[in-house]
Protein backbone atom coordinates (compact mmCIF):
# COMPACT_ATOMS: atom_id res chain seq x y z
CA UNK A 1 -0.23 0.23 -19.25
CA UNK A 2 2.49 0.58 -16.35
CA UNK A 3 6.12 1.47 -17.74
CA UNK A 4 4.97 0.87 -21.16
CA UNK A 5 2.35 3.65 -22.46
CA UNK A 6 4.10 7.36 -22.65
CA UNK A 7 1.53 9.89 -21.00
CA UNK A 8 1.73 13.44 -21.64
CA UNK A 9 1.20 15.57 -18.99
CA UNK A 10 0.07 19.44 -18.86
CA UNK A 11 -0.35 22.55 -17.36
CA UNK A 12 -2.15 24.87 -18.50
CA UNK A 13 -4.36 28.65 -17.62
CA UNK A 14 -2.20 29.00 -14.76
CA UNK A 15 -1.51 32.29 -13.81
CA UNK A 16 -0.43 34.69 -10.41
CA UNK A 17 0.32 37.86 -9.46
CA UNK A 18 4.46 37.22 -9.13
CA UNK A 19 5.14 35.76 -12.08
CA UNK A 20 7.06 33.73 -13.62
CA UNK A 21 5.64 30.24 -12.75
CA UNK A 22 7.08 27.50 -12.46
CA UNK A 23 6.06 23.87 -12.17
CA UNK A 24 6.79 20.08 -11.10
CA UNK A 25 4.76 17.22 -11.96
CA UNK A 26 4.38 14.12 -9.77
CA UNK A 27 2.69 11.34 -9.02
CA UNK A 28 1.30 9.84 -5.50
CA UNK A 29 3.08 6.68 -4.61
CA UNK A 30 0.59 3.91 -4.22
CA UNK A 31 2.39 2.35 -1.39
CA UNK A 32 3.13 5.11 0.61
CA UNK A 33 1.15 7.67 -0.19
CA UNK A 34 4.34 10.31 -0.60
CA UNK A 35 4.67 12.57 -4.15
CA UNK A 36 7.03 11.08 -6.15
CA UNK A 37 8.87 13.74 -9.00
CA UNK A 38 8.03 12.49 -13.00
CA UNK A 39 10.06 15.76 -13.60
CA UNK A 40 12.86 18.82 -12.10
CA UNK A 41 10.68 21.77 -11.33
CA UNK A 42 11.30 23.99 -14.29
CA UNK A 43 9.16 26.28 -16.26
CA UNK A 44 8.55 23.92 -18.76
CA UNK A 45 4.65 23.17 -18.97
CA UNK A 46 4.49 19.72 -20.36
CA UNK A 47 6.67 16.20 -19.68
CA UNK A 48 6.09 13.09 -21.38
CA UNK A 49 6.57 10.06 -18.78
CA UNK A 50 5.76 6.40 -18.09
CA UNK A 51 3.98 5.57 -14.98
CA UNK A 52 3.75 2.69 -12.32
CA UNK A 53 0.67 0.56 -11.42
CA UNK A 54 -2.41 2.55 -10.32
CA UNK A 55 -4.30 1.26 -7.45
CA UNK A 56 -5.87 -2.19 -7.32
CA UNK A 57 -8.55 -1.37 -4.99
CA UNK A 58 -9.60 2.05 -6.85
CA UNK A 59 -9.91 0.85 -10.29
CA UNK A 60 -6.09 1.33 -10.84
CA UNK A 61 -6.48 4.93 -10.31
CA UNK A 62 -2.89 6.64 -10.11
CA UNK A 63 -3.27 10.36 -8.42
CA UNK A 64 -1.27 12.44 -10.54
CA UNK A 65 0.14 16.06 -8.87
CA UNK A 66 0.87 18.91 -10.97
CA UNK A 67 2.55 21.63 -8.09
CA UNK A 68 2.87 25.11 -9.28
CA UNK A 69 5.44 27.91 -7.77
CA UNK A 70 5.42 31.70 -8.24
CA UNK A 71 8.74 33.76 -7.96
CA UNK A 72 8.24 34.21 -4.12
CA UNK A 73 8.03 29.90 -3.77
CA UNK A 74 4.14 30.26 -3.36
CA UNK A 75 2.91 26.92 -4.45
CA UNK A 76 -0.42 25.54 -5.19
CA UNK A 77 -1.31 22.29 -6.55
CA UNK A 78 -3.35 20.80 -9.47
CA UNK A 79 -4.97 17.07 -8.90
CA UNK A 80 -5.84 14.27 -11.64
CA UNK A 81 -6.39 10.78 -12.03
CA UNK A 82 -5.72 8.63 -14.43
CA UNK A 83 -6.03 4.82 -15.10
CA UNK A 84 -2.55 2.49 -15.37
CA UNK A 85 -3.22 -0.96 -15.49
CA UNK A 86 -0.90 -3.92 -15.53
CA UNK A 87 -1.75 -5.15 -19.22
CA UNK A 88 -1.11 -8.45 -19.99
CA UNK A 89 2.56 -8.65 -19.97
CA UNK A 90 5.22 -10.24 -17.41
CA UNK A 91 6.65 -7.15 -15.04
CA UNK A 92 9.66 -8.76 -15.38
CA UNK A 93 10.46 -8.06 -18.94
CA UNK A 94 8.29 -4.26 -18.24
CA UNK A 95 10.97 -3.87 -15.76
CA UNK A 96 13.54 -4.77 -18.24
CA UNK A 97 12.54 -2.39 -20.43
CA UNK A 98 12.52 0.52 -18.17
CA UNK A 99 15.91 -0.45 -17.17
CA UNK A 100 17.01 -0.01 -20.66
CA UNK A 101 14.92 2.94 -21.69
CA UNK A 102 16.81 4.49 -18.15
CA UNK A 103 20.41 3.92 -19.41
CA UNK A 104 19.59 6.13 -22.18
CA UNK A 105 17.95 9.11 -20.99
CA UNK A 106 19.12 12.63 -20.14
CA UNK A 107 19.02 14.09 -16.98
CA UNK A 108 16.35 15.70 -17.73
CA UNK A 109 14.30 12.70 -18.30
CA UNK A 110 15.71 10.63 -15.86
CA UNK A 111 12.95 11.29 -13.24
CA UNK A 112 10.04 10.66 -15.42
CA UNK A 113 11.46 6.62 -15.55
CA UNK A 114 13.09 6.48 -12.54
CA UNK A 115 10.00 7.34 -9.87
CA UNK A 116 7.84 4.65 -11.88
CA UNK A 117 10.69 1.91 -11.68
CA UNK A 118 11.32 2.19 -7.92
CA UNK A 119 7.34 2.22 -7.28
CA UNK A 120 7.01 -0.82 -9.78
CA UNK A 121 10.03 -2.71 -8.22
CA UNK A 122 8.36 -1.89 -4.33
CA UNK A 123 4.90 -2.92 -5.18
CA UNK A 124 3.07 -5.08 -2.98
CA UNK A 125 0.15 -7.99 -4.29
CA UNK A 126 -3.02 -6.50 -2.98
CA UNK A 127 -5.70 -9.04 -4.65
CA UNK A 128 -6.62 -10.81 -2.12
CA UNK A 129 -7.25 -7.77 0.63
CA UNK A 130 -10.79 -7.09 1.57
CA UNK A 131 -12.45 -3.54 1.26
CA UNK A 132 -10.65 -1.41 3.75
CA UNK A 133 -12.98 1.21 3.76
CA UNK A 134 -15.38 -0.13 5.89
CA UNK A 135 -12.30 -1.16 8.24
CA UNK A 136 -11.53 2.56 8.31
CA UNK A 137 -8.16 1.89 7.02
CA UNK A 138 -6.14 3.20 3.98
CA UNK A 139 -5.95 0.91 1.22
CA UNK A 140 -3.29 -2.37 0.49
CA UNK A 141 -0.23 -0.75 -0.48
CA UNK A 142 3.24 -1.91 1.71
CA UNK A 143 1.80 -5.47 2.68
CA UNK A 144 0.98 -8.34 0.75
CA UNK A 145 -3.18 -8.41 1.58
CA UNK A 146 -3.40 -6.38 4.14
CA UNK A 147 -5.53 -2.45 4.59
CA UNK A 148 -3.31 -0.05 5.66
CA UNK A 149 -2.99 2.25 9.07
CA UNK A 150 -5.83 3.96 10.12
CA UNK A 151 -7.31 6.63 8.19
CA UNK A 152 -6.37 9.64 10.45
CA UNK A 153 -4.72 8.84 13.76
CA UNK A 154 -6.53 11.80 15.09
CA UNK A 155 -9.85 10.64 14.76
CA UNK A 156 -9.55 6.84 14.57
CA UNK A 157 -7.61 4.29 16.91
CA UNK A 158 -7.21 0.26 16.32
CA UNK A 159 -4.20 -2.06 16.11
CA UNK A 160 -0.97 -0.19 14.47
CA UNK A 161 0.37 -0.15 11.39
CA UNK A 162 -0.85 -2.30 8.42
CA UNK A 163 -3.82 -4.72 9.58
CA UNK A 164 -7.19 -5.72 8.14
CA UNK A 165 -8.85 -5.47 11.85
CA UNK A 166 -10.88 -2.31 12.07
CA UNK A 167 -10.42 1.26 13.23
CA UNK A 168 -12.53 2.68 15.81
CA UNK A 169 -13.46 6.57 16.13
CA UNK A 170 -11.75 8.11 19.46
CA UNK A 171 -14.26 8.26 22.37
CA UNK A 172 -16.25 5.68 21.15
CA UNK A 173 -17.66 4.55 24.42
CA UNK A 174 -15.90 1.10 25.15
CA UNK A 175 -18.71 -0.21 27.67
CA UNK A 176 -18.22 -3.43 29.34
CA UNK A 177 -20.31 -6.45 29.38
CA UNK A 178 -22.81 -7.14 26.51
CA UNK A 179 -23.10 -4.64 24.38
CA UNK A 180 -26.02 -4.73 21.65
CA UNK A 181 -25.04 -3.16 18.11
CA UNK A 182 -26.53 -2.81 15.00
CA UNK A 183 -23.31 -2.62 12.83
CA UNK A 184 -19.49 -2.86 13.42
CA UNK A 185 -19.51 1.01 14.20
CA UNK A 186 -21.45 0.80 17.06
CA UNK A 187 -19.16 -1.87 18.80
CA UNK A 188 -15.52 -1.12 20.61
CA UNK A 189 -12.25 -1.24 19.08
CA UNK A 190 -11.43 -4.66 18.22
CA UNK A 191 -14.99 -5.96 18.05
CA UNK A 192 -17.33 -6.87 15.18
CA UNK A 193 -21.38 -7.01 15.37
CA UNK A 194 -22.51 -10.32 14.88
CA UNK A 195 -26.10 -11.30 15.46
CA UNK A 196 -26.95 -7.96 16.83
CA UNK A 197 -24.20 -8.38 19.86
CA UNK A 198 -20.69 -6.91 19.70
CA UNK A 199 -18.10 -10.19 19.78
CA UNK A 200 -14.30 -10.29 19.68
CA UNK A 201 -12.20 -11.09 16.53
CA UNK A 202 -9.59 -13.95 16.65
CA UNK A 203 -6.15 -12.87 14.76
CA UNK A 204 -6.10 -14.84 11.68
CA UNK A 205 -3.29 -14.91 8.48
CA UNK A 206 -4.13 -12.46 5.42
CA UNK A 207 -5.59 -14.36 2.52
CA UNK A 208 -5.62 -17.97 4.89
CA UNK A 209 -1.90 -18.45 3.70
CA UNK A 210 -3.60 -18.62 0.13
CA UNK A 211 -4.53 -22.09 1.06
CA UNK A 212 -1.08 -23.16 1.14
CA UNK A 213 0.35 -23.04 4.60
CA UNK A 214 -1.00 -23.30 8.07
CA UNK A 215 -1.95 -20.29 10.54
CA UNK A 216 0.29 -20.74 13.51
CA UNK A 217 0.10 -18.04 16.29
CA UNK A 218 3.23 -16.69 17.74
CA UNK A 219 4.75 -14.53 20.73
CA UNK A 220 5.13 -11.16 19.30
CA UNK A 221 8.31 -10.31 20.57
CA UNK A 222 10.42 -13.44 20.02
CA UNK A 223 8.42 -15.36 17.32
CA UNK A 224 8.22 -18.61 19.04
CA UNK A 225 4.77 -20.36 18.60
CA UNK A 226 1.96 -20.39 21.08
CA UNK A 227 0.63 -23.29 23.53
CA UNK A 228 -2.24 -20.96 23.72
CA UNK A 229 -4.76 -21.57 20.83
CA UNK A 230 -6.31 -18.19 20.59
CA UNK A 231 -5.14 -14.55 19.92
CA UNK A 232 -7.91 -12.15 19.79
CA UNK A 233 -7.20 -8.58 17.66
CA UNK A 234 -5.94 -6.23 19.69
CA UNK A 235 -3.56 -8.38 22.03
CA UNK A 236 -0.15 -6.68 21.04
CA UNK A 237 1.42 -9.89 23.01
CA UNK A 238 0.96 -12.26 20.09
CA UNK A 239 0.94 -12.29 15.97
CA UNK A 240 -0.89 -14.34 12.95
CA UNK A 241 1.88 -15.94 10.70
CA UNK A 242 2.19 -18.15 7.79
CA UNK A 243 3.99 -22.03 7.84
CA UNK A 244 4.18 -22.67 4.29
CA UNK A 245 4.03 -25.75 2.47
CA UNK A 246 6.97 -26.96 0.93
CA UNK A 247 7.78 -25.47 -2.48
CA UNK A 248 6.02 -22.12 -1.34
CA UNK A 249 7.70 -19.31 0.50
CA UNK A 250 6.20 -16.68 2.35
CA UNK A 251 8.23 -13.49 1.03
CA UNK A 252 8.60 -12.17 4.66
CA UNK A 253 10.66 -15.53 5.16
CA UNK A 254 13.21 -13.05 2.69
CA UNK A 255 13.43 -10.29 5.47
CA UNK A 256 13.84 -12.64 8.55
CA UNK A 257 16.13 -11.61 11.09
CA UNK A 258 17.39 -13.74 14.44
CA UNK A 259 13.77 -15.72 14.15
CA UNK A 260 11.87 -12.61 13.65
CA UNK A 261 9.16 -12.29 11.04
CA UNK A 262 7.00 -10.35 8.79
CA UNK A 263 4.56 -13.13 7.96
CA UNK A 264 2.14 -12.47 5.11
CA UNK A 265 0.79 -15.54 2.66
CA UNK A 266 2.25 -18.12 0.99
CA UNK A 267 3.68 -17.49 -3.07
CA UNK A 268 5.19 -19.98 -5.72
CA UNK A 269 9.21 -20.01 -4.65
CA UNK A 270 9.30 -18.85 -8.45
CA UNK A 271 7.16 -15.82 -7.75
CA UNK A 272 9.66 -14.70 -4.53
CA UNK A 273 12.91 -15.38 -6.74
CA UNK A 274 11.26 -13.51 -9.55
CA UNK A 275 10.56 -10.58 -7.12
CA UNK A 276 13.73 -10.31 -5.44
CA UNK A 277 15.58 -7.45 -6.04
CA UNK A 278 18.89 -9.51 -7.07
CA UNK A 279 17.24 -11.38 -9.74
């Protein structure tokens, strides 16, 4: 269970030809897929450690990184997973805990809670985002609902950043006119296969606002709404937000500056208090 259960990491049968070894064990952060340190490289071989929430769409799989140095900085690295789930409790009083638990440690423990804190504290609500596989997109991890960038940037192309419109291999032949497809692979960047034809794909709001809101579509450099009733994926002139109903907030409304947005779905206004960082 995330920040709770105390896993024991190890290293063990490693061995090199410029010795002594050394080693540092991390984990892969979930939401931005950078290692995060459960411990100072040392030549200790073990560390005991809580860890944050594995990864909704993978089973809440957590990668864990063991990287081992020799004496001329050589490095190589050791990969596991292992399963963190959320339990049954409230993160709030998790969080709590960890706070506590960090106000007592030693320096020498003090990554092994702090990593898992800051990745529980960041983490995003990724329930409601479809398989991003098939999209050719990394999995939900910054934005509420929504795939990530595109798997490689070399090989795949499609609307920036975090989306849950799909990525295209480079060269795909973009064709004009009717194209005939037999699957979304076979069609252009920004268009789906439907009824063996390839068709473009209106912008819509991740998780329809969770049914409490209304799609509006807005210019996507000043945030005023449309006249215009359609935006099609892959128009960078225009964005998908959220209006939410009153009593529910969308949690970009937190990070809006001079009428800009982040627009995402619609939560409880208890949920976005409870998630703020000054609560």
């Amino acid at each position: 269970v995330r920040l709770l259960d105390t896993f024991e990491l190890r290293a063990s049968l490693w061995t090199g030809e410029n010795m002594p070894l050394s080693y540092s064990f991390n984990f892969r952060s979930v939401s931005s897929a950078v290692l995060v340190p459960l411990s100072s490289t040392s030549i200790a071989t073990s560390a005991s450690t809580v860890l944050p929430l594995g990864s909704e769409q993978n089973d809440f799989r957590l990668e864990c990184v063991l990287r081992v140095y020799d004496a001329l900085a050589a490095k190589a690295d050791g990969i596991t997973s292992v399963r963190v789930t959320p339990g049954g409790g409230d993160l709030v009083a998790e969080l709590s805990i960890a706070l506590d638990d960090l106000s007592d440690t030693t320096s020498a423990e003090f990554e092994g809670i702090f990593g898992p804190l800051v990745e529980s504290v960041t983490a995003v609500n990724c329930s409601l985002a479809p398989d991003c596989w098939p999209l050719n997109r990394l999995n939900c991890s910054a934005v509420p609902h929504t795939c990530g960038p595109c798997l490689s940037e070399e090989l795949f192309f499609g609307e920036a950043g975090h989306r849950n419109s799909r990525c295209v291999l480079r060269g795909l032949d973009e064709g004009t006119g009717d194209i005939s497809c037999t699957d979304d692979n076979s069609c252009p960047a920004f268009q789906v296969c439907e009824a063996g034809n390839c068709m473009s794909v209106a912008k819509d709001c991740p998780a329809g606002c969770s049914k409490h809101g209304r799609c509006r579509l807005v210019v996507g450099n000043s945030g005023e709404e449309m006249t215009r009733s359609v935006c099609m994926v892959g128009d960078t002139t225009c964005e998908a937000e959220c209006v939410c109903d009153p009593g529910w907030f969308d949690k970009g409304d937190m990070s809006a500056v001079s009428g800009l947005y982040t627009q995402t779905t619609c939560v409880l206004a208890a949920e976005v208090a409870r998630s703020s960082p000054s609560s």
